[in-house]
N, C-alpha and C. Protein backbone atom coordinates (compact mmCIF):
# COMPACT_ATOMS: atom_id res chain seq x y z
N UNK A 1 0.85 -1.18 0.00
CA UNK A 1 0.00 0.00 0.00
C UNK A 1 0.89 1.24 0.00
N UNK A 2 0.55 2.37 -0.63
CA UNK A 2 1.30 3.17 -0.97
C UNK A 2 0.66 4.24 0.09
N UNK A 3 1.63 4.95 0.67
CA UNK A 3 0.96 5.94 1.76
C UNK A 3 0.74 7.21 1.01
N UNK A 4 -0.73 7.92 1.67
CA UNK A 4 -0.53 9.35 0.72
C UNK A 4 -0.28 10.29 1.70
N UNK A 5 -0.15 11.61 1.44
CA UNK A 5 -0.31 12.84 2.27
C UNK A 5 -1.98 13.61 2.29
N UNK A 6 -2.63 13.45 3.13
CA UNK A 6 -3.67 14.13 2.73
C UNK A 6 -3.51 15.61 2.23
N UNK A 7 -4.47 15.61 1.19
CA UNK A 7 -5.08 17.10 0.58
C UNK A 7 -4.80 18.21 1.16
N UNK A 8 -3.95 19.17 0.68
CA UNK A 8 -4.19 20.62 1.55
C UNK A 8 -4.82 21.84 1.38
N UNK A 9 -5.29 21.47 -0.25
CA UNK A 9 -6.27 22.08 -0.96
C UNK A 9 -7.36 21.66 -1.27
N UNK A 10 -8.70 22.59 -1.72
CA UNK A 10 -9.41 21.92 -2.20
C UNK A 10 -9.11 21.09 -3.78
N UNK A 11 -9.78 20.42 -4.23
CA UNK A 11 -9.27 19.97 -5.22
C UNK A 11 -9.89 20.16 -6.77
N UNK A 12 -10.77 20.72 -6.32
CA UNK A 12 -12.16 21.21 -7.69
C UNK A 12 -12.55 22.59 -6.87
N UNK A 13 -13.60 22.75 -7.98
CA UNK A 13 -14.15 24.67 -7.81
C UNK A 13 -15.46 23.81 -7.80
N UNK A 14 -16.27 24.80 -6.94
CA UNK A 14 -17.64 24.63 -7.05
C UNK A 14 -18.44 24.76 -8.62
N UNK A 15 -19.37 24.05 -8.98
CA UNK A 15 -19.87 24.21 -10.30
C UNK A 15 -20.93 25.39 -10.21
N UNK A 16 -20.93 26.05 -11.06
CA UNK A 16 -21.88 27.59 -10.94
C UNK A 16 -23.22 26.80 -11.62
N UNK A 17 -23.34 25.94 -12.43
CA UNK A 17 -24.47 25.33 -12.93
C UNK A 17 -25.65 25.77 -12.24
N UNK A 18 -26.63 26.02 -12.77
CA UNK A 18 -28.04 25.40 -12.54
C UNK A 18 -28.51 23.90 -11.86
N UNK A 19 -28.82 23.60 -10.84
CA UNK A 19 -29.33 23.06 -10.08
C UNK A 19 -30.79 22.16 -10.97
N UNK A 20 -30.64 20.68 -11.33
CA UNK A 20 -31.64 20.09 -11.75
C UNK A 20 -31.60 18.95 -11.63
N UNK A 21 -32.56 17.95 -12.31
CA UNK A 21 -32.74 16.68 -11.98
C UNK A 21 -31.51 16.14 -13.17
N UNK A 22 -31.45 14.95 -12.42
CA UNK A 22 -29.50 13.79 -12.75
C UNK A 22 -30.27 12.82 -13.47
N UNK A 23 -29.95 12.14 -14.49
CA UNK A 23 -30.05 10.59 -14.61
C UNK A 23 -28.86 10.04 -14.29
N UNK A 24 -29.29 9.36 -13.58
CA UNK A 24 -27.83 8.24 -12.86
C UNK A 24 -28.28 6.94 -13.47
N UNK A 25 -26.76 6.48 -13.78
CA UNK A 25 -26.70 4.65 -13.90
C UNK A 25 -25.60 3.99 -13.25
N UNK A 26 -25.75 3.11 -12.38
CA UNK A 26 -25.41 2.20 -11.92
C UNK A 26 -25.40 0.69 -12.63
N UNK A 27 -24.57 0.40 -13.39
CA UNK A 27 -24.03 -0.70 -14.31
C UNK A 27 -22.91 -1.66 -13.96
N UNK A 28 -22.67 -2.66 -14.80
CA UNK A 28 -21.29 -3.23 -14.33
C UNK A 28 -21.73 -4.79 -14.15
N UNK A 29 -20.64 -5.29 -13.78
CA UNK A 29 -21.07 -6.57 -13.29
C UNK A 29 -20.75 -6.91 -11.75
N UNK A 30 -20.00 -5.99 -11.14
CA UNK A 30 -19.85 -6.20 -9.72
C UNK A 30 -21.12 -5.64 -8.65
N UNK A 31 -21.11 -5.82 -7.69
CA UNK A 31 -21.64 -6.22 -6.49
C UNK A 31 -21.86 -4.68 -6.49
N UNK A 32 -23.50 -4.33 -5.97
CA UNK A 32 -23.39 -2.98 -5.37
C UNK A 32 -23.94 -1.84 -6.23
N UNK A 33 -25.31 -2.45 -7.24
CA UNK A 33 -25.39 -1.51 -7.99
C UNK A 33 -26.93 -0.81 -7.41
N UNK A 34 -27.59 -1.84 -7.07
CA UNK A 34 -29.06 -1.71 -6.67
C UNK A 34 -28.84 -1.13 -4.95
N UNK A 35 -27.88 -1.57 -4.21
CA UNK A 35 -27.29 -0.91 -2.83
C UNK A 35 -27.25 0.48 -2.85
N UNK A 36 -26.28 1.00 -3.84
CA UNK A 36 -25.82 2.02 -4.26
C UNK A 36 -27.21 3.12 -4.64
N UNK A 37 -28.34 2.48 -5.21
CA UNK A 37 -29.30 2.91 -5.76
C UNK A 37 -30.15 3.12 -4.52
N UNK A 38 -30.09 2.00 -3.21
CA UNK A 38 -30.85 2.63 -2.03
C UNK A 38 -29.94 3.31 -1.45
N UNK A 39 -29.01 3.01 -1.38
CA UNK A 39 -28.70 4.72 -0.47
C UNK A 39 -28.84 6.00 -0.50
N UNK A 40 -28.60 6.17 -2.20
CA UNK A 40 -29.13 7.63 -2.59
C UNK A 40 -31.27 7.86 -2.44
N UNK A 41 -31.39 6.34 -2.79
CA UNK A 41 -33.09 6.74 -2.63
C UNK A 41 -33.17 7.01 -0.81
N UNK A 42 -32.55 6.61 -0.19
CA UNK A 42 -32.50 7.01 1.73
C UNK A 42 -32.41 8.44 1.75
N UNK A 43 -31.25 8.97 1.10
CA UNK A 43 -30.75 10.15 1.51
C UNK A 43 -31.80 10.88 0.82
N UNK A 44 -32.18 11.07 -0.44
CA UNK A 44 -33.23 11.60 -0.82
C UNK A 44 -34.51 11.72 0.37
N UNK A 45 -34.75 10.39 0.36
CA UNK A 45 -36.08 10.17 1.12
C UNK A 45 -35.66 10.90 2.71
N UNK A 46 -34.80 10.88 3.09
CA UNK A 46 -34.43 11.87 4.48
C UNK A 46 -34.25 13.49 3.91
N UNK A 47 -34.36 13.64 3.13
CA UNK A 47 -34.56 15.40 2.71
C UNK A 47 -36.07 15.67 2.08
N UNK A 48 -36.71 14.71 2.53
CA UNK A 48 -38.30 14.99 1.71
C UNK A 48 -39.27 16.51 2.12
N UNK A 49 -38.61 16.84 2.99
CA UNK A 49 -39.20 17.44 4.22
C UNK A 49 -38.25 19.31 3.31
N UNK A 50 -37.45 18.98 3.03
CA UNK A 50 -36.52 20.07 2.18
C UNK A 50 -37.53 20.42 0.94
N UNK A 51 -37.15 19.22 -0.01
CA UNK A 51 -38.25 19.77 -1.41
C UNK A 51 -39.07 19.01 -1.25
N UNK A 52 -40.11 18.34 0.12
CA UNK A 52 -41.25 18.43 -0.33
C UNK A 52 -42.02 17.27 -1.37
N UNK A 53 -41.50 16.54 -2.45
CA UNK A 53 -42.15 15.66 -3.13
C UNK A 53 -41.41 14.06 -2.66
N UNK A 54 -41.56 13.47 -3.55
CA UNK A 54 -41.78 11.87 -3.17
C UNK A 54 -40.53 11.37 -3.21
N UNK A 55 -39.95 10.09 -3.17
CA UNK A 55 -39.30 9.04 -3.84
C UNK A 55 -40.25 7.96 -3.83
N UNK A 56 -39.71 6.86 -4.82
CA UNK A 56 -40.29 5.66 -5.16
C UNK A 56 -39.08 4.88 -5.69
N UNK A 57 -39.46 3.73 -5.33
CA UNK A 57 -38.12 2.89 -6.12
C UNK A 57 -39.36 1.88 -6.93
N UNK A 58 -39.12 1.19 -7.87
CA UNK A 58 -39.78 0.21 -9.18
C UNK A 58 -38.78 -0.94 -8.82
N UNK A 59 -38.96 -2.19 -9.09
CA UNK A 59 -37.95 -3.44 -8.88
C UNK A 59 -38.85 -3.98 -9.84
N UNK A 60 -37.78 -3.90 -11.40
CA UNK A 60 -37.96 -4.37 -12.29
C UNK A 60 -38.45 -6.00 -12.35
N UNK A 61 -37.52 -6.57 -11.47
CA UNK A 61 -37.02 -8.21 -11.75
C UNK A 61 -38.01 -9.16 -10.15
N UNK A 62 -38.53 -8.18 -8.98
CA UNK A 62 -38.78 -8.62 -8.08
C UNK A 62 -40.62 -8.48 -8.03
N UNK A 63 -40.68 -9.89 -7.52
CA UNK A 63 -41.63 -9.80 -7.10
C UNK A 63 -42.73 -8.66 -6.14
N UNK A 64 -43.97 -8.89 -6.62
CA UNK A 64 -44.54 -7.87 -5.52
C UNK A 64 -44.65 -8.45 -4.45
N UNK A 65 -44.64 -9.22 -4.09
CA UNK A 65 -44.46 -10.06 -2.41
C UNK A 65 -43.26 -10.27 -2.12
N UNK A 66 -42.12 -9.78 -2.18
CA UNK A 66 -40.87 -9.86 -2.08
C UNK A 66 -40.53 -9.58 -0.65
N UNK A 67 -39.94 -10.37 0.34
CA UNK A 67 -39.44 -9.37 1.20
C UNK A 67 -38.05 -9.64 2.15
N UNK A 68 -37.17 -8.88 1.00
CA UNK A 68 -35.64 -8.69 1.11
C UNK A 68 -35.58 -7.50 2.34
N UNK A 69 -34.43 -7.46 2.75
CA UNK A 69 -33.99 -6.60 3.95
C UNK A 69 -34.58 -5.31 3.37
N UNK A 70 -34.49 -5.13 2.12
CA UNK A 70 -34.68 -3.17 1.64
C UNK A 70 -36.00 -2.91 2.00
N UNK A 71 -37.42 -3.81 1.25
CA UNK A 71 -38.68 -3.99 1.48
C UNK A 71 -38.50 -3.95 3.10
N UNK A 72 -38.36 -4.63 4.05
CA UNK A 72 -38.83 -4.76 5.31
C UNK A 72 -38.75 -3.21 6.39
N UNK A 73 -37.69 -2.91 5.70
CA UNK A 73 -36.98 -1.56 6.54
C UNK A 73 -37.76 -0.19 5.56
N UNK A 74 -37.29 -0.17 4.38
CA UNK A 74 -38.26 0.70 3.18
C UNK A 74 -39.77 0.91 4.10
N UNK A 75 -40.14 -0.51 3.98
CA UNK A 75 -42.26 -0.09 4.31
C UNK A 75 -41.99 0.27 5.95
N UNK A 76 -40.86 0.10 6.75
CA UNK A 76 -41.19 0.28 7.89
C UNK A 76 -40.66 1.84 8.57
N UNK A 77 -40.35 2.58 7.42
CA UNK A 77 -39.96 4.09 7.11
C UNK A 77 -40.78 4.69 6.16
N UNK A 78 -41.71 4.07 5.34
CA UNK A 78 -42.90 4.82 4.51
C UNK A 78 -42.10 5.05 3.31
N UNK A 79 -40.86 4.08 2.78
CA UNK A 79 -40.44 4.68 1.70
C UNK A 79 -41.13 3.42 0.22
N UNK A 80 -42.15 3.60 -0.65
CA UNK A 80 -42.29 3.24 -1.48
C UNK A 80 -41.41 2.12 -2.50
N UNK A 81 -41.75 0.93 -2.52
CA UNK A 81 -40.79 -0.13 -2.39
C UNK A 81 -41.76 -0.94 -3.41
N UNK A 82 -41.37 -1.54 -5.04
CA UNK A 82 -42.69 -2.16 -5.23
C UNK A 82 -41.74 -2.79 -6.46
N UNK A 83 -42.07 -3.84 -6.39
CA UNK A 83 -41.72 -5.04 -7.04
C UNK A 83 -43.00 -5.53 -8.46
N UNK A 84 -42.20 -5.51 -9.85
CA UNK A 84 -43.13 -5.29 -10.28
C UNK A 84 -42.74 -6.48 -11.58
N UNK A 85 -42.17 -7.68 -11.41
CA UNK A 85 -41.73 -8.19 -12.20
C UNK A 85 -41.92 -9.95 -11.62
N UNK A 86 -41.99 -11.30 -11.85
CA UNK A 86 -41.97 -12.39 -11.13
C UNK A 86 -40.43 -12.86 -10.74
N UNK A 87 -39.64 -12.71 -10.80
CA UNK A 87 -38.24 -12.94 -10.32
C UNK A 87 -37.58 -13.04 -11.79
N UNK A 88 -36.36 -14.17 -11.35
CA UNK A 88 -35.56 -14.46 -12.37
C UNK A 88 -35.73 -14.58 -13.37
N UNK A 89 -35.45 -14.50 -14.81
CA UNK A 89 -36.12 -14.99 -16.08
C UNK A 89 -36.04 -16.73 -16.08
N UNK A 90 -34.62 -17.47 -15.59
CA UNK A 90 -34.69 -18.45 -15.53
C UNK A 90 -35.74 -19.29 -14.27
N UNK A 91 -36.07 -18.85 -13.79
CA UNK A 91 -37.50 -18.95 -12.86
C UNK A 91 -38.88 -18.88 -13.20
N UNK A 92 -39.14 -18.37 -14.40
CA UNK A 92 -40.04 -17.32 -15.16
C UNK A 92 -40.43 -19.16 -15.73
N UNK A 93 -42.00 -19.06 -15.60
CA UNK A 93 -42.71 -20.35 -16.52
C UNK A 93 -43.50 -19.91 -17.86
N UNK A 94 -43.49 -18.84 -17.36
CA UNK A 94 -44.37 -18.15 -19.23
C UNK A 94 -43.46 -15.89 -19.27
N UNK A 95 -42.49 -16.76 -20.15
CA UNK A 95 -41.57 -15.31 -20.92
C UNK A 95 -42.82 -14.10 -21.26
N UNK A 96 -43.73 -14.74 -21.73
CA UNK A 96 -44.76 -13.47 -22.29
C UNK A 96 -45.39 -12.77 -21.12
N UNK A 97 -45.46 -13.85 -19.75
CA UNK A 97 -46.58 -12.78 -18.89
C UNK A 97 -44.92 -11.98 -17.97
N UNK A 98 -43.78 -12.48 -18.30
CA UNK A 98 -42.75 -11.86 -17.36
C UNK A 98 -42.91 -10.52 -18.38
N UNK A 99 -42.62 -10.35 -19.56
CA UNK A 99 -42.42 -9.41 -20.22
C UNK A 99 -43.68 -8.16 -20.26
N UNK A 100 -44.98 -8.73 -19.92
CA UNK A 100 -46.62 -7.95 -20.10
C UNK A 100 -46.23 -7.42 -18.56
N UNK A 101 -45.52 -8.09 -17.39
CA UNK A 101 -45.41 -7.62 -16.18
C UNK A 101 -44.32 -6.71 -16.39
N UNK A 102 -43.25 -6.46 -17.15
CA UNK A 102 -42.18 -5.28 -17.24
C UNK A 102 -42.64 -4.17 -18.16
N UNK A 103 -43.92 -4.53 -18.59
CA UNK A 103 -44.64 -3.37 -19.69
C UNK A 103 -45.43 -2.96 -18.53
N UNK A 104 -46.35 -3.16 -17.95
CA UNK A 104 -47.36 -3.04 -16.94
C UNK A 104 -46.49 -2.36 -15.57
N UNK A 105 -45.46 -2.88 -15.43
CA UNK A 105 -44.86 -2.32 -14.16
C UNK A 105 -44.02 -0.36 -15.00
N UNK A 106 -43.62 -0.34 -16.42
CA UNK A 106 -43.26 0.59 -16.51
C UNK A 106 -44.31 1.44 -16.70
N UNK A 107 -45.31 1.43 -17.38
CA UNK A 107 -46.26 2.26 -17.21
C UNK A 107 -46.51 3.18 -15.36
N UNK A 108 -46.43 2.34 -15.19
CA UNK A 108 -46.27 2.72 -13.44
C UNK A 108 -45.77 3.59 -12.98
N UNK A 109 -43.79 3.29 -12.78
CA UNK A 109 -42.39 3.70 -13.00
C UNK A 109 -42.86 5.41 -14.25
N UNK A 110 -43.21 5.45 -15.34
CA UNK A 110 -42.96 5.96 -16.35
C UNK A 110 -44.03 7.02 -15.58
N UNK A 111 -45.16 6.97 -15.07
CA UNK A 111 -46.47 7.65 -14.28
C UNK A 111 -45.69 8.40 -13.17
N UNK A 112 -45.07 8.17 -12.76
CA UNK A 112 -44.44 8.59 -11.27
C UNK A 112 -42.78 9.61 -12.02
N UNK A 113 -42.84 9.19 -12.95
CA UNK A 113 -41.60 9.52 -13.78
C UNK A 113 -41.77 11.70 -13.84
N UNK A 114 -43.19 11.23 -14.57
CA UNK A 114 -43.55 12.53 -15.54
C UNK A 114 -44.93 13.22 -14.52
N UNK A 115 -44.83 12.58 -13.26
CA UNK A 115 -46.14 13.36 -13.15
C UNK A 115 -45.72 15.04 -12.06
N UNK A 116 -44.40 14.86 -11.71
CA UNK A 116 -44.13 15.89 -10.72
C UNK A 116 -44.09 16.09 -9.42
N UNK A 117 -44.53 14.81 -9.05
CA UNK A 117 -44.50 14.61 -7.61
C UNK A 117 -43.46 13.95 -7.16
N UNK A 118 -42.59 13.51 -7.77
CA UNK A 118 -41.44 12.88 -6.96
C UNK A 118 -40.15 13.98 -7.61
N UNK A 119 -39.28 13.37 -6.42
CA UNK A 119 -37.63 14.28 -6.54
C UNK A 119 -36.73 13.48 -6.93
N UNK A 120 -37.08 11.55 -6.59
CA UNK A 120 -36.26 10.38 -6.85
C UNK A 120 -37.37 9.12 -7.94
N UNK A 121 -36.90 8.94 -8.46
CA UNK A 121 -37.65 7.32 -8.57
C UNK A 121 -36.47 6.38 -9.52
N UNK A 122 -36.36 5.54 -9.00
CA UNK A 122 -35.46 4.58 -8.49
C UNK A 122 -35.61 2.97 -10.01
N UNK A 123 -35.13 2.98 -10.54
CA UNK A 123 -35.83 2.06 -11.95
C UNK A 123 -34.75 0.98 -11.80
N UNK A 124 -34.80 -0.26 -10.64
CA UNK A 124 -34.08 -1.04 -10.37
C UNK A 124 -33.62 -1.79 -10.96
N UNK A 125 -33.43 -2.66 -11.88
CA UNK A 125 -32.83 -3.91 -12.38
C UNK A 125 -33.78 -3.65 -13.96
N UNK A 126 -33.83 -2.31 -14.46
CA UNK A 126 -34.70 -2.09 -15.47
C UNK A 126 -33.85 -2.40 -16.75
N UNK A 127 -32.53 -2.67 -16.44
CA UNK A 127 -31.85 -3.08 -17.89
C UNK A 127 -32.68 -4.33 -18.31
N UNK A 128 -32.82 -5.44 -17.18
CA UNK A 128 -32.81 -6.60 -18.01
C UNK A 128 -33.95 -6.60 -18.68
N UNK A 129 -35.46 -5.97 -18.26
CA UNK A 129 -36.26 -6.17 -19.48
C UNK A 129 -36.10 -5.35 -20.80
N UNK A 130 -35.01 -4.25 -20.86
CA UNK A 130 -34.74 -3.60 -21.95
C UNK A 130 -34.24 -4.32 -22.87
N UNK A 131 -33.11 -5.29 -22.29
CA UNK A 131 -32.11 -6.23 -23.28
C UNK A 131 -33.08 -7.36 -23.54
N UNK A 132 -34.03 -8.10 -22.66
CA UNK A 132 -34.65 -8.65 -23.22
C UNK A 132 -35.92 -8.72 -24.19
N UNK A 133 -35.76 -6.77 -24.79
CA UNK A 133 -36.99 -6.51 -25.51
C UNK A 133 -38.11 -6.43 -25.40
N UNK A 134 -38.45 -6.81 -23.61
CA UNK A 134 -39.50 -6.27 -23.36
C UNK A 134 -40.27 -5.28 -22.95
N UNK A 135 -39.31 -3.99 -23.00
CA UNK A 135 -39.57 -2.83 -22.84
C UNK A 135 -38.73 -2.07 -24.25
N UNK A 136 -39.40 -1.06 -24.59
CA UNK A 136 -39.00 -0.31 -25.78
C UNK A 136 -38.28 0.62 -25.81
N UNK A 137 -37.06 0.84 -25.93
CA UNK A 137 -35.83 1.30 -25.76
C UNK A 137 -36.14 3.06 -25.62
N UNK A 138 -36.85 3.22 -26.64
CA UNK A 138 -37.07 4.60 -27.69
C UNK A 138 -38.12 5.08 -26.33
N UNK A 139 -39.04 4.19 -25.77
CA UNK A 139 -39.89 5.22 -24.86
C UNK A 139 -39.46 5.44 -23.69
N UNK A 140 -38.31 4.74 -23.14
CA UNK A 140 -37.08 4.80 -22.01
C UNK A 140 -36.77 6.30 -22.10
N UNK A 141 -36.17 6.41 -23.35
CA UNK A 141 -35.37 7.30 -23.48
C UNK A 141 -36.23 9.11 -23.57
N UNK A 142 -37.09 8.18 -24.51
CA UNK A 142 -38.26 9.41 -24.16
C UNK A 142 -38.83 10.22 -22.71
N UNK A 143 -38.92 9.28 -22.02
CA UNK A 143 -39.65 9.78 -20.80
C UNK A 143 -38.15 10.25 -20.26
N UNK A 144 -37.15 9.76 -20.09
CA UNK A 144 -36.55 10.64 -19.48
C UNK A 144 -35.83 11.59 -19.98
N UNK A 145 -36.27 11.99 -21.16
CA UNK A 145 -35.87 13.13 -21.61
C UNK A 145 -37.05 14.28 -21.68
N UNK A 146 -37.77 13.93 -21.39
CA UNK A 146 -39.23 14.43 -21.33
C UNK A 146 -39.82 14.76 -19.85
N UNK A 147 -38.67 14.25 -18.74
CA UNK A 147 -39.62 14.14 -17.42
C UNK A 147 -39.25 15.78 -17.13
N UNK A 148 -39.95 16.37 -15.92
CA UNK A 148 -40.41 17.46 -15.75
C UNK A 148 -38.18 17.50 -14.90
N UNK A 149 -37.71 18.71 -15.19
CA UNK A 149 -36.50 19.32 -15.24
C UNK A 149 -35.82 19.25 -13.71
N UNK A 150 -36.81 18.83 -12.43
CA UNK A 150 -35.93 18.88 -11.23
C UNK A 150 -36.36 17.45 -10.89
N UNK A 151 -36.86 16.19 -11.94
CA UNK A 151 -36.88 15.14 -11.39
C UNK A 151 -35.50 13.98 -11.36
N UNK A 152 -35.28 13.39 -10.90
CA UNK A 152 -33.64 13.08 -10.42
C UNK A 152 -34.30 11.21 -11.00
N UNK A 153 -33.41 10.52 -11.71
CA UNK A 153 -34.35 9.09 -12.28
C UNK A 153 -32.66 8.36 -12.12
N UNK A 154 -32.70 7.29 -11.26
CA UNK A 154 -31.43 6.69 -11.19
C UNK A 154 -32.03 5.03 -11.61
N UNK A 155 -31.25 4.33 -13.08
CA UNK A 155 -31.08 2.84 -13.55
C UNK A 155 -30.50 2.07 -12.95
N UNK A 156 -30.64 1.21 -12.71
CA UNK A 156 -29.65 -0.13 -12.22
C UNK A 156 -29.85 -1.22 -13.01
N UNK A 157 -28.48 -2.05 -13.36
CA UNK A 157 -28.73 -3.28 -13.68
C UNK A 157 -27.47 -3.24 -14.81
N UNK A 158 -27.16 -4.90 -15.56
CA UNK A 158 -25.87 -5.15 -15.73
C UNK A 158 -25.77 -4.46 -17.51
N UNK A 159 -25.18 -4.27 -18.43
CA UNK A 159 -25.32 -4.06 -19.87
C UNK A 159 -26.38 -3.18 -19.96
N UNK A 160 -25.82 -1.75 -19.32
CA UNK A 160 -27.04 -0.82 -19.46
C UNK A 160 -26.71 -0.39 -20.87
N UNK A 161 -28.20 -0.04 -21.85
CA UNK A 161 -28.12 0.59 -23.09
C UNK A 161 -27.09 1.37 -23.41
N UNK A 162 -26.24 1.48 -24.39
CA UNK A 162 -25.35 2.60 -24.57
C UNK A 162 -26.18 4.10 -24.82
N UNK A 163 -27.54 4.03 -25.10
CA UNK A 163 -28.13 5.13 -25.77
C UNK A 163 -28.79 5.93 -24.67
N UNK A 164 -28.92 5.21 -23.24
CA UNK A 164 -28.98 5.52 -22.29
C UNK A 164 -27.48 6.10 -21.35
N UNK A 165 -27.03 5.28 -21.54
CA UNK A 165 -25.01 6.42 -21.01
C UNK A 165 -25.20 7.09 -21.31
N UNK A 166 -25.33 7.58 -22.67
CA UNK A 166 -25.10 8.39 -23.76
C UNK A 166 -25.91 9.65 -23.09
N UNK A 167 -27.52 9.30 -22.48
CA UNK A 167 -27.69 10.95 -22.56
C UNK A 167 -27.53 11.24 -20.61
N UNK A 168 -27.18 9.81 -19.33
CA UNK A 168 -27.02 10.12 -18.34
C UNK A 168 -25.95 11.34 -17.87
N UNK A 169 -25.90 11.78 -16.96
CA UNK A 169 -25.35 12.74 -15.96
C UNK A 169 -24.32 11.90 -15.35
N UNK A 170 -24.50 11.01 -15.04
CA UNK A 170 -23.43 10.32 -13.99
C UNK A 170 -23.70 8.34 -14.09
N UNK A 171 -22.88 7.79 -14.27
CA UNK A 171 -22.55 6.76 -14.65
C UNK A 171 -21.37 5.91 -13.61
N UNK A 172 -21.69 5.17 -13.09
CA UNK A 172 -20.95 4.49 -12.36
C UNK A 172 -20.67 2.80 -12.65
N UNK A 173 -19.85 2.01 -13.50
CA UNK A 173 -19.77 0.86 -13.54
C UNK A 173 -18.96 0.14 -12.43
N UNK A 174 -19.64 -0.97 -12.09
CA UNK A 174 -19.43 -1.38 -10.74
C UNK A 174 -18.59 -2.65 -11.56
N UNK A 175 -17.18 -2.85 -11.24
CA UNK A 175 -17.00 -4.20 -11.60
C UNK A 175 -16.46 -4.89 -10.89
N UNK A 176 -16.55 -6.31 -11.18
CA UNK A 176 -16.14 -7.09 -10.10
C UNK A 176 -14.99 -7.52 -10.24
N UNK A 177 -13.80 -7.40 -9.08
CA UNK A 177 -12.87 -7.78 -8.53
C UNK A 177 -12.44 -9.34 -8.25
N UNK A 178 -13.29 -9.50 -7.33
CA UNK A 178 -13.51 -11.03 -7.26
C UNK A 178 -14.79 -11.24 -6.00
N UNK A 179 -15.73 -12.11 -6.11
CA UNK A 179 -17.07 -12.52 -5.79
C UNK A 179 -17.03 -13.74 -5.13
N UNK A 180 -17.74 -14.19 -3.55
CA UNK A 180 -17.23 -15.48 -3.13
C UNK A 180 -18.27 -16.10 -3.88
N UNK A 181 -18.81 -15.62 -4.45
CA UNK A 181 -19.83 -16.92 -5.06
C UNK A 181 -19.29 -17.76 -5.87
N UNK A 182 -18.00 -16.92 -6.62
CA UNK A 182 -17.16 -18.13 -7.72
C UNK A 182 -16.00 -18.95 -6.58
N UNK A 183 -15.88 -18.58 -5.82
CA UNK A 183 -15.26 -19.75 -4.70
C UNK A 183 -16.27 -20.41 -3.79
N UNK A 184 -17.91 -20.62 -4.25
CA UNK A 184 -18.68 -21.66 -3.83
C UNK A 184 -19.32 -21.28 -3.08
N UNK A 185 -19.19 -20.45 -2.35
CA UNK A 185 -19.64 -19.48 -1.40
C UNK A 185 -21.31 -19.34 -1.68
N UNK A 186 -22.20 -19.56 -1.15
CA UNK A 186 -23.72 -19.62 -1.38
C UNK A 186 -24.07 -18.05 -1.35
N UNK A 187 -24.96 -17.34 -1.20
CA UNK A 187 -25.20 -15.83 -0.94
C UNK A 187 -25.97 -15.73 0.50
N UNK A 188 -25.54 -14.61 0.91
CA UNK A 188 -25.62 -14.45 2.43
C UNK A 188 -27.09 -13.55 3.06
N UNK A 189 -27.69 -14.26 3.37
CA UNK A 189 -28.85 -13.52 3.84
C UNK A 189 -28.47 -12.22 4.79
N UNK A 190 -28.83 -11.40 4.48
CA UNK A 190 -29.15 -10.11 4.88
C UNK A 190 -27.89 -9.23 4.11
N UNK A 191 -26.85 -9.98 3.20
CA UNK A 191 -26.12 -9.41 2.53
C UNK A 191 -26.28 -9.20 1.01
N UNK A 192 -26.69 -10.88 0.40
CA UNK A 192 -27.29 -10.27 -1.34
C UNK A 192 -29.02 -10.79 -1.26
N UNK A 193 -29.61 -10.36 -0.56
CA UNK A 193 -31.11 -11.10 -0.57
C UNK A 193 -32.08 -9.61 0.29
């Protein structure tokens, strides 16, 4: 490990910009993209009281009866938590009603997107029905280029669209280092569940 000297300056200038809503993506194949996506929906949701409108998070890939550590703690803080997909695709017994459930759940997501009442909404694991064509690339891109100017819309999930990078604010690919799951390692309740 290489030792540093801490900073004695600042290291950037403040941005004079205009103040508006971000598209964020969280991509990659490592660990920490949908995490990453509740923390900022927390911190949001702890300044509600500042500007006043909503957050919501969408869970592309999860069930609506789901209930992972985020769901249990989320509904038990009033933060909007909704699962709008049957799980895995390899879990999935009919592809057409998983895909009518990632059309049906964005209409939702896309409602909460453009209507003005939220400051966050949260479009969790929304790559995979994009890559799997069951959502339409062109009206993705639409609504969030279309949503009202101080709404803040953060993606998650692995092989996000390039046409989506392309028009985000901030982009973070998460990659993986190394994962105990490829040394056999099962997944750890209250850590990936």
């Amino acid at each position: 490990m290489q030792i540093e000297t801490p900073p004695s300056e600042k290291r950037y200038e403040r941005p004079e910009g205009e103040r508006r809503g971000l598209i964020i993506v969280n991509t990659g194949d490592g660990k920490g993209k949908s995490t990453a996506a509740f923390g900022l929906a927390l911190r949001a949701f702890g300044r509600q009281h500042v500007h006043g409108r909503r957050v919501a998070i969408f869970q592309f890939m999860k069930v609506p009866s789901a209930r992972f550590g985020e769901h249990r703690v989320f509904e038990q803080i009033g933060l909007p938590i909704e699962g709008l997909g049957d799980g895995f695709s390899w879990k999935s017994k009919d592809l057409d009603h998983s895909a009518q459930l990632a059309r049906d759940g964005w209409q939702k997501a896309r409602a909460a997107i453009l209507d003005g009442e939220h400051f966050l909404v949260v479009l969790d694991e929304i790559t995979y029905p994009l890559i799997y064509g069951w959502l339409p690339l062109d009206e993705v891109l639409q609504t969030l280029q279309q949503r009202p100017k101080d709404v803040h819309v953060c993606l998650t999930g692995r092989r996000c669209p390039s046409e989506i990078i392309d028009i985000a604010d901030t982009v973070t690919e998460m990659t993986m280092v190394k994962h105990a799951f490829k040394a056999g390692v099962p997944a750890q309740r209250g850590i990936e569940d």
